[in-house]
N, C-alpha and C. Protein backbone atom coordinates (compact mmCIF):
# COMPACT_ATOMS: atom_id res chain seq x y z
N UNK A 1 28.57 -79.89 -0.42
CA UNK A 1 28.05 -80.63 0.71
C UNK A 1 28.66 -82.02 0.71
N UNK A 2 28.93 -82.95 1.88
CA UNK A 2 29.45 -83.93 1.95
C UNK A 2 28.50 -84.51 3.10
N UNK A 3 28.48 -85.60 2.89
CA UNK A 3 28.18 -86.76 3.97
C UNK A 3 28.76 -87.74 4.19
N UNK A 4 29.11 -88.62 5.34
CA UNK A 4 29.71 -89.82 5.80
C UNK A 4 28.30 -90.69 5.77
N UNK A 5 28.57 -91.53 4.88
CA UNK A 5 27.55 -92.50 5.05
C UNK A 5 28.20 -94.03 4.61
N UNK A 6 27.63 -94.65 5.18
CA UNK A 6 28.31 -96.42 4.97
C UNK A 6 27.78 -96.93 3.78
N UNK A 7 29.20 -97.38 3.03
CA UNK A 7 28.22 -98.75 2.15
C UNK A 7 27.33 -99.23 2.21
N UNK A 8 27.13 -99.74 3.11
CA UNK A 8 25.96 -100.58 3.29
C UNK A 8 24.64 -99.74 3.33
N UNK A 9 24.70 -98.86 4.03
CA UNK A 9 23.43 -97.66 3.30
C UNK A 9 23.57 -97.56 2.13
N UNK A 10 24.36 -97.36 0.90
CA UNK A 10 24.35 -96.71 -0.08
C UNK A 10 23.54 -97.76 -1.06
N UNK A 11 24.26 -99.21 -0.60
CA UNK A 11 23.41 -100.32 -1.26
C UNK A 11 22.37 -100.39 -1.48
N UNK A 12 21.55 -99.95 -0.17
CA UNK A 12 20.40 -99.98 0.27
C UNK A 12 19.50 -98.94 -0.82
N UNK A 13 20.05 -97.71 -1.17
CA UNK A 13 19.49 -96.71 -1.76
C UNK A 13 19.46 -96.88 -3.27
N UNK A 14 20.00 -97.88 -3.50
CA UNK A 14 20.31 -97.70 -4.76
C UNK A 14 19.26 -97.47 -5.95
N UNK A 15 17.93 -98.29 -5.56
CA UNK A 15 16.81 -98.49 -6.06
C UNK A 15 15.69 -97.46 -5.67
N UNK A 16 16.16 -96.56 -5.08
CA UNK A 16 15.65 -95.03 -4.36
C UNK A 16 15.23 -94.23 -5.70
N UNK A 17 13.93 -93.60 -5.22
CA UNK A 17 14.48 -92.05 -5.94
C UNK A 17 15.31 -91.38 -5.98
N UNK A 18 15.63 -90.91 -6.77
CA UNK A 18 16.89 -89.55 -6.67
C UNK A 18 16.42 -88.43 -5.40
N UNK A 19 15.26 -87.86 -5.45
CA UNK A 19 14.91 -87.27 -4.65
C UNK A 19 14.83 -87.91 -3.32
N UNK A 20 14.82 -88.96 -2.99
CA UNK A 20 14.77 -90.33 -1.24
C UNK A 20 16.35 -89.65 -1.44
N UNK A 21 16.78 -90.16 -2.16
CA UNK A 21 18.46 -90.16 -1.87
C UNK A 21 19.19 -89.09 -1.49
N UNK A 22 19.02 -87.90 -1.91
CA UNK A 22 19.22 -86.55 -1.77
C UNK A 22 18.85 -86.17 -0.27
N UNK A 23 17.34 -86.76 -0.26
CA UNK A 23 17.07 -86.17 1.35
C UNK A 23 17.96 -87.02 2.58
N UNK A 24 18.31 -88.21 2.02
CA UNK A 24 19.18 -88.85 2.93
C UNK A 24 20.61 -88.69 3.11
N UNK A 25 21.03 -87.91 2.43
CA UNK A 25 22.14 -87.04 1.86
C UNK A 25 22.05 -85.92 3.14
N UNK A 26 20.92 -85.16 3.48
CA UNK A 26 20.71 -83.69 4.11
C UNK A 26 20.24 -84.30 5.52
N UNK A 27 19.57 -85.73 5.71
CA UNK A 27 19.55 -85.70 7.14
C UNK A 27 20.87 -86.23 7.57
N UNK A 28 21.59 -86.94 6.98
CA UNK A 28 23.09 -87.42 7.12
C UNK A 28 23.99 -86.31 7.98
N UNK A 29 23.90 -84.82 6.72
CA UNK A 29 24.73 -83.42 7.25
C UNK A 29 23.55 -82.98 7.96
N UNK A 30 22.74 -83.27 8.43
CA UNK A 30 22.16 -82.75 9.50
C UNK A 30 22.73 -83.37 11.21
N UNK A 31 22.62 -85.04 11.12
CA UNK A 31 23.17 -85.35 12.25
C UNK A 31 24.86 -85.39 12.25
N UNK A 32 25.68 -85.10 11.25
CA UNK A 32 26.70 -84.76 11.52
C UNK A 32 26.92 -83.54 12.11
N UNK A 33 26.31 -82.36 11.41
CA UNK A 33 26.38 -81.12 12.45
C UNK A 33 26.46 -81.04 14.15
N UNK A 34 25.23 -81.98 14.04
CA UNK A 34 24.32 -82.00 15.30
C UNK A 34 25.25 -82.91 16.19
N UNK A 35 26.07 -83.84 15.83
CA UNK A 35 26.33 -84.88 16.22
C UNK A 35 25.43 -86.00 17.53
N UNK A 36 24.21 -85.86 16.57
CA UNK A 36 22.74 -86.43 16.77
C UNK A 36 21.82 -87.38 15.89
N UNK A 37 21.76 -88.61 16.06
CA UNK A 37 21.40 -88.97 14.90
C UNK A 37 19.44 -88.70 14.88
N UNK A 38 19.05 -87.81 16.00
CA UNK A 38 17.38 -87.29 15.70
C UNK A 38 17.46 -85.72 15.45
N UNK A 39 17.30 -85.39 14.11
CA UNK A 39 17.14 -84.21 13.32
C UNK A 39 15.91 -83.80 13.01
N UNK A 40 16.00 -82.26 12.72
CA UNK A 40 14.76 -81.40 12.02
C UNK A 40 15.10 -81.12 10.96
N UNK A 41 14.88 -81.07 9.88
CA UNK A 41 15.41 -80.55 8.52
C UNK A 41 14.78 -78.92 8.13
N UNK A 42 15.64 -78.29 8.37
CA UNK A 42 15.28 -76.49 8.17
C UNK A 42 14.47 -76.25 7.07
N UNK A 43 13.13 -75.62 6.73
CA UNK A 43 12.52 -75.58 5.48
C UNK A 43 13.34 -74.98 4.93
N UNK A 44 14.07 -74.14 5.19
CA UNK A 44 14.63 -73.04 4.44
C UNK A 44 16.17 -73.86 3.38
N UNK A 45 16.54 -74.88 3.95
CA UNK A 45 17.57 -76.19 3.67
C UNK A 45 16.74 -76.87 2.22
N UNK A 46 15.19 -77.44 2.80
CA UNK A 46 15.02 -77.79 1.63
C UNK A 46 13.91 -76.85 0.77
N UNK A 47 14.03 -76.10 0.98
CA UNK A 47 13.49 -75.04 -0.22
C UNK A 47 14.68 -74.96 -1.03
N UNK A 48 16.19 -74.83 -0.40
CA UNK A 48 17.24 -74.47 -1.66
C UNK A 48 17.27 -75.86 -2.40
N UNK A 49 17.34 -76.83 -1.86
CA UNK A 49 17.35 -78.01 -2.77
C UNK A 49 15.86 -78.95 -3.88
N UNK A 50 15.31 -77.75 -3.61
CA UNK A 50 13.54 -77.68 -4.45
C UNK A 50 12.97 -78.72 -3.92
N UNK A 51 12.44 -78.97 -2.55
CA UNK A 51 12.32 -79.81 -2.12
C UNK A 51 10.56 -79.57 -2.09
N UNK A 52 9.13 -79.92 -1.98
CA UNK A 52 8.30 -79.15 -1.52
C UNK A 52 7.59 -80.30 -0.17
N UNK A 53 6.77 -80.16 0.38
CA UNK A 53 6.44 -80.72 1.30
C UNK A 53 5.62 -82.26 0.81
N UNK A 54 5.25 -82.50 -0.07
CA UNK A 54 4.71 -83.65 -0.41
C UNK A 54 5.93 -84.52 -0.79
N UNK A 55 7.26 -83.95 -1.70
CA UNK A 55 8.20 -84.44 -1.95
C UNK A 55 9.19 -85.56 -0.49
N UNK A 56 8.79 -84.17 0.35
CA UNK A 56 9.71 -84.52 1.67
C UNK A 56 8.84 -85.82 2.32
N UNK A 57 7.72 -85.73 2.24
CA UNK A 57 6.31 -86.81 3.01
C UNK A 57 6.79 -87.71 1.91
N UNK A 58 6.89 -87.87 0.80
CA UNK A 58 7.03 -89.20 -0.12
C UNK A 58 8.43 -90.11 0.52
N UNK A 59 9.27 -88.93 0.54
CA UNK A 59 10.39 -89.85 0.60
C UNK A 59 10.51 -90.13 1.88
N UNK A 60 10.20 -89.34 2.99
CA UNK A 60 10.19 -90.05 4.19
C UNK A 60 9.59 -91.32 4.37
N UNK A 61 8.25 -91.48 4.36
CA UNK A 61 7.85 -92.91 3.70
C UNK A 61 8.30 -93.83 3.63
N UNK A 62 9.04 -93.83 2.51
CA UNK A 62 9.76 -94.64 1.72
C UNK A 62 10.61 -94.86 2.96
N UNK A 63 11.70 -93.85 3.54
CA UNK A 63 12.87 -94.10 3.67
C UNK A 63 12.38 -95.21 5.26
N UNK A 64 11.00 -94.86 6.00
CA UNK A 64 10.32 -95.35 6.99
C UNK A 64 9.94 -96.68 6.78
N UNK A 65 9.42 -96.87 5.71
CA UNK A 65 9.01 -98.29 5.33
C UNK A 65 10.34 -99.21 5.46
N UNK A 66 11.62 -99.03 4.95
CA UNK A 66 12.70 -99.54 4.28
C UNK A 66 13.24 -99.91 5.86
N UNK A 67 13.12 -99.07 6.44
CA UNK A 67 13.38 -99.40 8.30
C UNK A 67 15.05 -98.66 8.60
N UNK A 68 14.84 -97.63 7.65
CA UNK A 68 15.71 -96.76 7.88
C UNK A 68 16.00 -95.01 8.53
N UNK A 69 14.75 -95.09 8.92
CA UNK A 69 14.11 -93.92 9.65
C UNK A 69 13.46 -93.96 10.43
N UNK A 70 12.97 -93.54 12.01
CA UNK A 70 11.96 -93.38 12.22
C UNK A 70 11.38 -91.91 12.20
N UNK A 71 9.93 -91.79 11.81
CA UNK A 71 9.80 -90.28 11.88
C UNK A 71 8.61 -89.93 12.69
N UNK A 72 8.83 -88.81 13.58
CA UNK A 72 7.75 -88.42 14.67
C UNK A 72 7.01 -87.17 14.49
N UNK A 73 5.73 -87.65 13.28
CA UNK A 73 5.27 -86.57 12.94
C UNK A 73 3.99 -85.65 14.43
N UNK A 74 4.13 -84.40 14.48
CA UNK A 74 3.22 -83.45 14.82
C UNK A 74 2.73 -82.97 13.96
N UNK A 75 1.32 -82.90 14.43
CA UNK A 75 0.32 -82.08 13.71
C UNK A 75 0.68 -80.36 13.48
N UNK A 76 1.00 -79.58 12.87
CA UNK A 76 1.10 -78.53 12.78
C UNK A 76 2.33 -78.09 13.06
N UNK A 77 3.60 -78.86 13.11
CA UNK A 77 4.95 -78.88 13.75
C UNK A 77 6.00 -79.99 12.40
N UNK A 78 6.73 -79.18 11.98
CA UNK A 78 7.80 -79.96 11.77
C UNK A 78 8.13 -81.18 12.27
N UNK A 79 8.41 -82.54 11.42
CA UNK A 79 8.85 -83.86 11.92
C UNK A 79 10.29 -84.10 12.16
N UNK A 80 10.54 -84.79 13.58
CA UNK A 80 11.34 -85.12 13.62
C UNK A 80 11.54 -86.30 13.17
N UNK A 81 13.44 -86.47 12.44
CA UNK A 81 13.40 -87.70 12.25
C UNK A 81 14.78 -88.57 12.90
N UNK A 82 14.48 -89.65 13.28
CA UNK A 82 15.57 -90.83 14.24
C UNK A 82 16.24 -91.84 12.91
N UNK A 83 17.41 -91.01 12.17
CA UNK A 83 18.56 -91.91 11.42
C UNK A 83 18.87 -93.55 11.92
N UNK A 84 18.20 -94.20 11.86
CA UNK A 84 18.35 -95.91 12.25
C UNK A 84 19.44 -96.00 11.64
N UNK A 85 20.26 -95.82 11.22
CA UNK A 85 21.72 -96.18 10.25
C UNK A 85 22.67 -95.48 11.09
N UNK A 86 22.37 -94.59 11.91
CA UNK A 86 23.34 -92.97 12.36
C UNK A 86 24.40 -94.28 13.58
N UNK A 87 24.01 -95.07 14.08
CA UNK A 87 24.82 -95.58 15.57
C UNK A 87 25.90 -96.28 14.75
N UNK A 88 25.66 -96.76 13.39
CA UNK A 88 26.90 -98.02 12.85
C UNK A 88 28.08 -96.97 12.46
N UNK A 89 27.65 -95.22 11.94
CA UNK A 89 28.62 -94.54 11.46
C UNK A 89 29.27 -94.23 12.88
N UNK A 90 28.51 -94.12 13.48
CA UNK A 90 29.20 -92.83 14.88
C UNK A 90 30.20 -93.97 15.78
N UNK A 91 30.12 -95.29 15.99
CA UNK A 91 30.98 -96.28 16.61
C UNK A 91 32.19 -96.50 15.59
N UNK A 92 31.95 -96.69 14.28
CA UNK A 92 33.29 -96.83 13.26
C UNK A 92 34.12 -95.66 13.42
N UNK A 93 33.29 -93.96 13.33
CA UNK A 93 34.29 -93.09 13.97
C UNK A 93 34.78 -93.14 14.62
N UNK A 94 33.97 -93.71 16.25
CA UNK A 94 34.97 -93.76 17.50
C UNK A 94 36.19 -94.24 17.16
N UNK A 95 35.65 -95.71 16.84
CA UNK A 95 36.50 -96.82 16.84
C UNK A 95 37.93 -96.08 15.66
N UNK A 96 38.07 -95.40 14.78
CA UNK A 96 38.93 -95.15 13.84
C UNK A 96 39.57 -93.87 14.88
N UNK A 97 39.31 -92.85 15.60
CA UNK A 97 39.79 -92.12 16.44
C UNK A 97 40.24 -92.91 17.45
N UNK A 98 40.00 -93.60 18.13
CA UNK A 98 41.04 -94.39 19.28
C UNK A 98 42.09 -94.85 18.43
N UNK A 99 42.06 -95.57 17.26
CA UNK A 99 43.33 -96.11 16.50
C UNK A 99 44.14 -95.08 15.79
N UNK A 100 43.59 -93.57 16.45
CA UNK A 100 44.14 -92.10 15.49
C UNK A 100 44.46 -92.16 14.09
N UNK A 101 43.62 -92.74 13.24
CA UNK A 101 43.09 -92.26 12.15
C UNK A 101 42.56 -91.65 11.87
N UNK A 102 41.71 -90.44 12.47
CA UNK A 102 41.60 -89.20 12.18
C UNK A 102 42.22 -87.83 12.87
């Protein structure tokens, strides 16, 4: 698995759980897929990475407090979550594809 994520996020994580970090790792390749930075994270995604649902609520949290997420929980529904970091990666891409570097 790979993610594009900025320095300046990574800084940010440094003082993270391993487990915060990981999940920010999977919503990363989530809005890259999507090329969306508001994702659902598949249970079935983090069941392979032993994720359990209190794990996922901790680190969201965290990653919410830090002002790097927003997340839109439903009652009885999977949360969506809004990557606050996702607009600085997706303009440096542009910006590196108009200068055809990729």
């Amino acid at each position: 698995m790979y993610a594009n994520m900025p320095v300046t996020l990574l800084a940010r994580l440094i003082h993270f759980r391993r487990s915060t970090i990981i999940l920010v790792m999977l919503l990363q390749r989530q809005a890259d897929v999507r090329r969306w930075p508001v994702v659902n994270l598949p249970p079935a995604l983090l069941n392979l990475c032993g994720f359990d649902r209190k794990t996922v609520s901790l680190a969201l949290r965290q990653l919410e407090t830090a002002g790097l997420v927003r997340v839109h929980r439903r009652p009885g529904r999977r949360s969506t979550v809004t990557l606050l970091w996702y607009s600085e990666i997706a303009g440096k891409l542009a910006d590196m594809r108009e200068r055809g570097e990729l």
